[in-house]
C-alpha atoms as a PDB file:
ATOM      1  CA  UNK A   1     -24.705 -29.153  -2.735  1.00  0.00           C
ATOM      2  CA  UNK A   2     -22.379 -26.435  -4.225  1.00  0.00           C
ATOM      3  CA  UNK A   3     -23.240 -28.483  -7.862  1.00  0.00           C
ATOM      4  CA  UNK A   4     -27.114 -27.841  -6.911  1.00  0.00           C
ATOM      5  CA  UNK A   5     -27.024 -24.185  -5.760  1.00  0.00           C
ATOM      6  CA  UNK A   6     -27.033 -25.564  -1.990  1.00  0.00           C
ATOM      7  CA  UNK A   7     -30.391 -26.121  -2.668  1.00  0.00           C
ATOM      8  CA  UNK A   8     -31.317 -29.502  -0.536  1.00  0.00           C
ATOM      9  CA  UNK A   9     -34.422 -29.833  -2.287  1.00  0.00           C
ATOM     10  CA  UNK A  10     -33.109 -30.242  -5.994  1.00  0.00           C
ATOM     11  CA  UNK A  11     -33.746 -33.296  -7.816  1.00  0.00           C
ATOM     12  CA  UNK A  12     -30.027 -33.598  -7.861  1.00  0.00           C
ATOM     13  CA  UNK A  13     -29.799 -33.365  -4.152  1.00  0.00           C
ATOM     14  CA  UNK A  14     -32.729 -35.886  -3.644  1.00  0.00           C
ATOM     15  CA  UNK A  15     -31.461 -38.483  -6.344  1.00  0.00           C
ATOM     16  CA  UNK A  16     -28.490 -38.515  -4.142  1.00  0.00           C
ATOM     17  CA  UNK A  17     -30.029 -38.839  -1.248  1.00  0.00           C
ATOM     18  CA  UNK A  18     -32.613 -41.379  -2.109  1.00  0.00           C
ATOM     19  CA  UNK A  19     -29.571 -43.597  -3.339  1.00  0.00           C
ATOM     20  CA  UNK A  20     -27.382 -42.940   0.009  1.00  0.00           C
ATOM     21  CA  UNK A  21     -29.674 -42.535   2.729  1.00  0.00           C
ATOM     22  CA  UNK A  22     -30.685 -45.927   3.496  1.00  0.00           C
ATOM     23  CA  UNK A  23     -27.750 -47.622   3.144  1.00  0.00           C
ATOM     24  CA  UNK A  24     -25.864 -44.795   5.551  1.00  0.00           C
ATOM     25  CA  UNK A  25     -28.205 -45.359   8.342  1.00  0.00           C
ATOM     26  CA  UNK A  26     -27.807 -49.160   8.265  1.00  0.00           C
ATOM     27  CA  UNK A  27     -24.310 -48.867   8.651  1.00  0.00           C
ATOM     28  CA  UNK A  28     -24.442 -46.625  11.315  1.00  0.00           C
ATOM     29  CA  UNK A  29     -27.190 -48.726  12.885  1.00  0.00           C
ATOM     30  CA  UNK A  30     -24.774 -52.435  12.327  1.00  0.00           C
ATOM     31  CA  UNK A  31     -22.309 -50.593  14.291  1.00  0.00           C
ATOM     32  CA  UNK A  32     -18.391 -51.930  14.294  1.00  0.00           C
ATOM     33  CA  UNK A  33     -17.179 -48.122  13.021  1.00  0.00           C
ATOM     34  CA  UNK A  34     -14.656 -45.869  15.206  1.00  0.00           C
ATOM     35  CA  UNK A  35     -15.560 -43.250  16.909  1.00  0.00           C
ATOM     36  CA  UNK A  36     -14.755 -40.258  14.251  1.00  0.00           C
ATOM     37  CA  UNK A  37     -16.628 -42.211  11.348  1.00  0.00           C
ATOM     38  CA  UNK A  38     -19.560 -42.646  13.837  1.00  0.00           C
ATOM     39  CA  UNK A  39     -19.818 -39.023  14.734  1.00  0.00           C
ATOM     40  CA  UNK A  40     -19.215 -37.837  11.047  1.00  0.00           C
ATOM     41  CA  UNK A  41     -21.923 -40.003   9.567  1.00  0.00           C
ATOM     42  CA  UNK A  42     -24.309 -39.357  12.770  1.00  0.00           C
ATOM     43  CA  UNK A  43     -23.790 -35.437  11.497  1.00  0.00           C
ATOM     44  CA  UNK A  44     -24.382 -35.818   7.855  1.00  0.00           C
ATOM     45  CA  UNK A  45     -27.449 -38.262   8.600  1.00  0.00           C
ATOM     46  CA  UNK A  46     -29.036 -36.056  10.887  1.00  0.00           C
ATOM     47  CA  UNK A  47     -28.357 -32.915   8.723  1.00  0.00           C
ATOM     48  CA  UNK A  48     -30.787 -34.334   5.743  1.00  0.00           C
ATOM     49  CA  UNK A  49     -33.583 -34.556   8.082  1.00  0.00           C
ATOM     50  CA  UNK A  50     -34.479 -37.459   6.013  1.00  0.00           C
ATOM     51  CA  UNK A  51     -37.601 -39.839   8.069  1.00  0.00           C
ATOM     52  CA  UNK A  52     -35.439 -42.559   6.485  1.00  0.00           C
ATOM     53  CA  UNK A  53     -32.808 -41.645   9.421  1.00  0.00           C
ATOM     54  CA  UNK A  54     -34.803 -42.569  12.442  1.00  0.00           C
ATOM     55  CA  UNK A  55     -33.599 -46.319  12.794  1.00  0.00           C
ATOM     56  CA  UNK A  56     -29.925 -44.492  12.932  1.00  0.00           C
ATOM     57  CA  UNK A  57     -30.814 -41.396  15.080  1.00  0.00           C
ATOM     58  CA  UNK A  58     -33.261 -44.193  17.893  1.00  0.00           C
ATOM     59  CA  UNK A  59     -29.485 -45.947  17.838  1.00  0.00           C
ATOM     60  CA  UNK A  60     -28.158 -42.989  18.891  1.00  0.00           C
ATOM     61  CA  UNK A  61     -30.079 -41.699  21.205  1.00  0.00           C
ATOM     62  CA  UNK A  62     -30.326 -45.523  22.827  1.00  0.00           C
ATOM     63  CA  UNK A  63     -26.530 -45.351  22.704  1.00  0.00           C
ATOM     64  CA  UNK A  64     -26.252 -42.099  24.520  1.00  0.00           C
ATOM     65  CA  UNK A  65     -23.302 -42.132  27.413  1.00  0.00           C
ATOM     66  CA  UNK A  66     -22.719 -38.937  28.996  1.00  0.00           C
ATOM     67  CA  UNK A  67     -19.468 -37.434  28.298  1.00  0.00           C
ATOM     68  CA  UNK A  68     -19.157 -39.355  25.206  1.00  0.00           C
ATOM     69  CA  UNK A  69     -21.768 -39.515  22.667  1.00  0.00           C
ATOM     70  CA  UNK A  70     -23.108 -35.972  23.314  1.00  0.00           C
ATOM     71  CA  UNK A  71     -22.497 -34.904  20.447  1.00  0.00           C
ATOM     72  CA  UNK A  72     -24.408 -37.357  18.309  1.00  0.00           C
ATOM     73  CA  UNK A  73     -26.991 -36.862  20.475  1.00  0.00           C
ATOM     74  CA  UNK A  74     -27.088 -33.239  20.613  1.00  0.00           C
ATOM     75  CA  UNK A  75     -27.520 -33.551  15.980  1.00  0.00           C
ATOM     76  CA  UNK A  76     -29.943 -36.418  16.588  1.00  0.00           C
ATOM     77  CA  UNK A  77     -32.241 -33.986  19.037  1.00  0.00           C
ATOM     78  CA  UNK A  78     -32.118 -31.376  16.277  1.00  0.00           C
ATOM     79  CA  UNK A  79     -32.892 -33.526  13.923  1.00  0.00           C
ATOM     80  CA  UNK A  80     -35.799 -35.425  15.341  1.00  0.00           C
ATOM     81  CA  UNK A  81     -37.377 -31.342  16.291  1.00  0.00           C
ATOM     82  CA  UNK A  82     -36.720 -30.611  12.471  1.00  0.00           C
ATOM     83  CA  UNK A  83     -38.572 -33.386  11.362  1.00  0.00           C
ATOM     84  CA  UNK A  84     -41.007 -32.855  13.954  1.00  0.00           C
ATOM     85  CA  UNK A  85     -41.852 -29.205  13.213  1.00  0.00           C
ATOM     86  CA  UNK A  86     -41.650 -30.393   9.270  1.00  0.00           C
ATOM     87  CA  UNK A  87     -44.644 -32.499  10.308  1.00  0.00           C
ATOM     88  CA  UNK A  88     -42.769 -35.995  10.085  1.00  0.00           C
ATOM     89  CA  UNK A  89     -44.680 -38.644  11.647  1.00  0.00           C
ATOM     90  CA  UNK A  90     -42.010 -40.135  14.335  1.00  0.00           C
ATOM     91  CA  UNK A  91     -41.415 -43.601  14.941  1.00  0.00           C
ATOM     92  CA  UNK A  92     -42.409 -44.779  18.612  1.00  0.00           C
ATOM     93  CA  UNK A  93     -38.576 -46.070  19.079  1.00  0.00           C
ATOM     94  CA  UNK A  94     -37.380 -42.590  18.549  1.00  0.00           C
ATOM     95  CA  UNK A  95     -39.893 -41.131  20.775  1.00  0.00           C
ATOM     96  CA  UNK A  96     -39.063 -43.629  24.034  1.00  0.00           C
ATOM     97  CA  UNK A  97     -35.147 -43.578  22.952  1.00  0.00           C
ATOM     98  CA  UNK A  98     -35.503 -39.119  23.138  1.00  0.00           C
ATOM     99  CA  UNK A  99     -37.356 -39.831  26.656  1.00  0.00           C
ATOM    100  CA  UNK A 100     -34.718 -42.060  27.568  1.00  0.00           C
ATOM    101  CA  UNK A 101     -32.439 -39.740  27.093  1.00  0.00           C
ATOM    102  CA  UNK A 102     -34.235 -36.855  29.034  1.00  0.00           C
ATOM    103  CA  UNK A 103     -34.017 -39.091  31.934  1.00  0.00           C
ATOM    104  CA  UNK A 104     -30.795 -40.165  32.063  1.00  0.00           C
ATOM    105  CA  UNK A 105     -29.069 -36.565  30.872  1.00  0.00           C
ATOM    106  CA  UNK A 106     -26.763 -35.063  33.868  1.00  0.00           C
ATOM    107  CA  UNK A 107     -26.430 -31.694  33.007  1.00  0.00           C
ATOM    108  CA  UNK A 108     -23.412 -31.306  35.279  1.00  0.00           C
ATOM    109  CA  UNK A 109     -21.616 -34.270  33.437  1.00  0.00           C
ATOM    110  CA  UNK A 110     -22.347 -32.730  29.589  1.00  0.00           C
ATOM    111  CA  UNK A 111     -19.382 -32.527  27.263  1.00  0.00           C
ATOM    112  CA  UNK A 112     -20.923 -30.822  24.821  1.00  0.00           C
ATOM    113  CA  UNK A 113     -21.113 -27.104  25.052  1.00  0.00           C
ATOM    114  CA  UNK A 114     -23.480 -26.612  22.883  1.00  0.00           C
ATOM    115  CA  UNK A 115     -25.327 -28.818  24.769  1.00  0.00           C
ATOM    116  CA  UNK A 116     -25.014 -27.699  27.949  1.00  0.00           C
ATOM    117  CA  UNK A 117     -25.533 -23.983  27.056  1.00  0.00           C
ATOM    118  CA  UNK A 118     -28.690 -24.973  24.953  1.00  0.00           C
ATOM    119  CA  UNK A 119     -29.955 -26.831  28.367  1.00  0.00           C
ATOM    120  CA  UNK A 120     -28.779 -23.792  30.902  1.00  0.00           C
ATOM    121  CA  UNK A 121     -30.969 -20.989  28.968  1.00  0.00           C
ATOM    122  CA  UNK A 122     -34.017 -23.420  28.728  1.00  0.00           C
ATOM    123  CA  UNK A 123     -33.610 -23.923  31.923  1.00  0.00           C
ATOM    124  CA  UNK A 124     -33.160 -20.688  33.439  1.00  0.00           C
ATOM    125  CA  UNK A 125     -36.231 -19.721  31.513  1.00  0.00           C
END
């Protein structure tokens, strides 16, 4: 990024990505890594906002424990709204694995700050 000006839409940027993308969210998807590589590549996946992310980001939503995994969930949400207001056509996994989550989230049990600030001001809206 600092190469391409931090642009995200140079053709450097999206040679790079067209190369890594795919192969990133397969891993994440297999499973088998530890927790910190999870999280890491859950962050950089969701950060491209990159359609080609949604078998990685339904995984983590599905996966969602709370307490755990809010994090990931918490970049995956942002994501998916990205992608959403970018007019990205969703996959239906990713939509039932985000209502999943709505119905199982206990805001009294969240981790995540961020998180559970984000859902207090919506909520006292």
């Amino acid at each position: 990024m600092t190469k391409a000006g931090n642009d995200a839409g140079s053709p450097e940027i999206k040679s790079l990505l067209d190369t890594i993308v795919e192969p990133m969210a397969k891993t994440y998807t297999a499973g088998g890594l530890d927790d910190k590589t999870r999280v890491d590549l859950m962050k950089f996946l969701a950060e491209t906002h990159d359609p080609r992310t949604q078998p990685a980001l339904a995984k983590a939503l599905k996966d969602f424990e709370m307490g755990k995994t809010d994090d990931e969930t918490r970049v995956a949400c942002d994501s998916i709204n990205a992608m959403s207001k970018a007019g990205v056509k969703l996959d239906q996994t990713v939509v039932d694995e985000l209502w999943n989550v709505f119905a199982r989230f206990q805001i009294s049990k969240a981790k995540s700050e961020r998180c559970t600030t984000r859902c207090r001001t919506r909520s006292s809206r």
